[in-house]
C-alpha atoms as a PDB file:
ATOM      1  CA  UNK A   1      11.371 -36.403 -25.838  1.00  0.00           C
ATOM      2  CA  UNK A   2      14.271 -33.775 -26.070  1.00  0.00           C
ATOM      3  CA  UNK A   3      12.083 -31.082 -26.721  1.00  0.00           C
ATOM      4  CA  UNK A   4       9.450 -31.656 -23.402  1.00  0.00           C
ATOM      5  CA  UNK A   5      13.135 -31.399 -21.703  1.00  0.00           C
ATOM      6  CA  UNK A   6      13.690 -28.464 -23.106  1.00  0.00           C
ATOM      7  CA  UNK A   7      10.991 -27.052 -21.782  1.00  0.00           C
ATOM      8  CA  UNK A   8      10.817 -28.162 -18.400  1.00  0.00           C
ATOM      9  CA  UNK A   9      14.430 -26.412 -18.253  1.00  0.00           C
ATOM     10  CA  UNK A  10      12.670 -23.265 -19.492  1.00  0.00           C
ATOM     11  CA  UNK A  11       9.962 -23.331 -16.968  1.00  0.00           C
ATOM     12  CA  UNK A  12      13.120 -24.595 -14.297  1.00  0.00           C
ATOM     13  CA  UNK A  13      15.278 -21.184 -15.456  1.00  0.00           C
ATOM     14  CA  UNK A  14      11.666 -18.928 -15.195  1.00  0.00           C
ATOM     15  CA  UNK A  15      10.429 -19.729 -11.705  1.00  0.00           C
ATOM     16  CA  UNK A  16      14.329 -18.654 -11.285  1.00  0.00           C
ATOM     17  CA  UNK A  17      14.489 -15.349 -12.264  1.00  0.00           C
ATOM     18  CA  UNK A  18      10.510 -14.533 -11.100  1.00  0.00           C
ATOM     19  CA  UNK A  19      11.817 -15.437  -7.491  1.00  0.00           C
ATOM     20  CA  UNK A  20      15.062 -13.722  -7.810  1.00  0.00           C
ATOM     21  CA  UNK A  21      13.007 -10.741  -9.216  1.00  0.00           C
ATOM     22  CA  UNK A  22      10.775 -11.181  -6.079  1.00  0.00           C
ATOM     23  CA  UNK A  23      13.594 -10.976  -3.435  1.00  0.00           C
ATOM     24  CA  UNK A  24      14.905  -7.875  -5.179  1.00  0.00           C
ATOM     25  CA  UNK A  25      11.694  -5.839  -4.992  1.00  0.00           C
ATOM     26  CA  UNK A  26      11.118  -7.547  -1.423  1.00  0.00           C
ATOM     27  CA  UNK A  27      14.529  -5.947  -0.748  1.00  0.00           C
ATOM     28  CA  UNK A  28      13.413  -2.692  -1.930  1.00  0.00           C
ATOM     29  CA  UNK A  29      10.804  -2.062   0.302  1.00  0.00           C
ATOM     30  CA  UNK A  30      12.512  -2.810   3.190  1.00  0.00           C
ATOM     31  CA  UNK A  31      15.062  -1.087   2.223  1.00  0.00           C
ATOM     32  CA  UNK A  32      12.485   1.799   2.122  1.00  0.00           C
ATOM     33  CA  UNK A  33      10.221   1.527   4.587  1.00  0.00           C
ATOM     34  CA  UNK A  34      13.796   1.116   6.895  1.00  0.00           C
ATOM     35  CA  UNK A  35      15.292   4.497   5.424  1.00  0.00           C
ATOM     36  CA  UNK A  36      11.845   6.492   6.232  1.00  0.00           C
ATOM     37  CA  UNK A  37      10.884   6.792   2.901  1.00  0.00           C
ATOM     38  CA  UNK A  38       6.849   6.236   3.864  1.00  0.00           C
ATOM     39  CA  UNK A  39       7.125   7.860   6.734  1.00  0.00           C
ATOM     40  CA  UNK A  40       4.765  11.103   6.706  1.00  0.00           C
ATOM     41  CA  UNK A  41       5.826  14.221   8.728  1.00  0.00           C
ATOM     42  CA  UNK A  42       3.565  16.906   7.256  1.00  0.00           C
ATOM     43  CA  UNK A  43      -0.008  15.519   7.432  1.00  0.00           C
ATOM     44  CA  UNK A  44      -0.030  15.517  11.265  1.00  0.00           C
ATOM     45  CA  UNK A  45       0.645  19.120  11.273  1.00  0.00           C
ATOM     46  CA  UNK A  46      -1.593  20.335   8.774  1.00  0.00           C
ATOM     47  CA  UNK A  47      -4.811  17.789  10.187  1.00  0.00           C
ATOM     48  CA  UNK A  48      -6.401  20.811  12.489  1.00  0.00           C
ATOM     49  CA  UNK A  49      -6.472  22.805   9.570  1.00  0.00           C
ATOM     50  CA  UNK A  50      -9.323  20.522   7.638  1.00  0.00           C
ATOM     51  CA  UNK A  51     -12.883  20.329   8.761  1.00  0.00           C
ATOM     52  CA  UNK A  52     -14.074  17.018  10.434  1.00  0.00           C
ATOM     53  CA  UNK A  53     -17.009  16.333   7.695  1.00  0.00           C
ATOM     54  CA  UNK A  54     -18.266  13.754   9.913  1.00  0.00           C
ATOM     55  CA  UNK A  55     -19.063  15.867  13.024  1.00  0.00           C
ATOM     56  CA  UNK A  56     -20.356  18.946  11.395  1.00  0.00           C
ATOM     57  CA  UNK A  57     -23.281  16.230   9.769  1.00  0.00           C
ATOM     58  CA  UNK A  58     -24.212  14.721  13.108  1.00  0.00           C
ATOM     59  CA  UNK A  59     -24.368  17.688  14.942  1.00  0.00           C
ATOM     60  CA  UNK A  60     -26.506  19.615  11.968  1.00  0.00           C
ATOM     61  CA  UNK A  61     -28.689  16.373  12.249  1.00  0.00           C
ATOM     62  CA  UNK A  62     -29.328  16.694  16.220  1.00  0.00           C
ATOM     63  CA  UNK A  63     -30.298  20.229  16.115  1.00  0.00           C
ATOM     64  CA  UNK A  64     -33.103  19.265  13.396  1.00  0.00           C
ATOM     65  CA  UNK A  65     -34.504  16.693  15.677  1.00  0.00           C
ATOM     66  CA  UNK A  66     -34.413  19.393  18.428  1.00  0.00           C
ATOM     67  CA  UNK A  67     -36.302  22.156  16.909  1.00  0.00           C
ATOM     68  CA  UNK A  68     -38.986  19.621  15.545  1.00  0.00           C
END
């Protein structure tokens, strides 16, 4: 009987420390997402510099259906 105690007070002192562990990383990211740390201020200024694959495909498609 003493021992099942036991370790419902292990399983009582886990879900503990896995939700205190929880709320610290939860903390974290707001902490970073708050300071700017995901925040992305190069991409937008380099974007016209890489091709759009997607429109160079349909427009070499329409010009084969035109000259056939």
């Amino acid at each position: 009987m003493a021992e099942n105690k036991n370790r419902m007070n292990i399983f009582y002192l886990l879900i503990g420390v896995s939700l205190l562990a929880a709320l610290i990383f939860l903390a974290a990211f707001i902490w970073a997402v708050r300071s700017g740390q995901f925040d992305d201020s190069e991409t937008p200024s380099i974007r016209i510099l890489f091709d759009d694959d997607d429109s160079d495909d349909t427009d070499s498609n329409n010009e084969e259906k035109q000259t056939t």
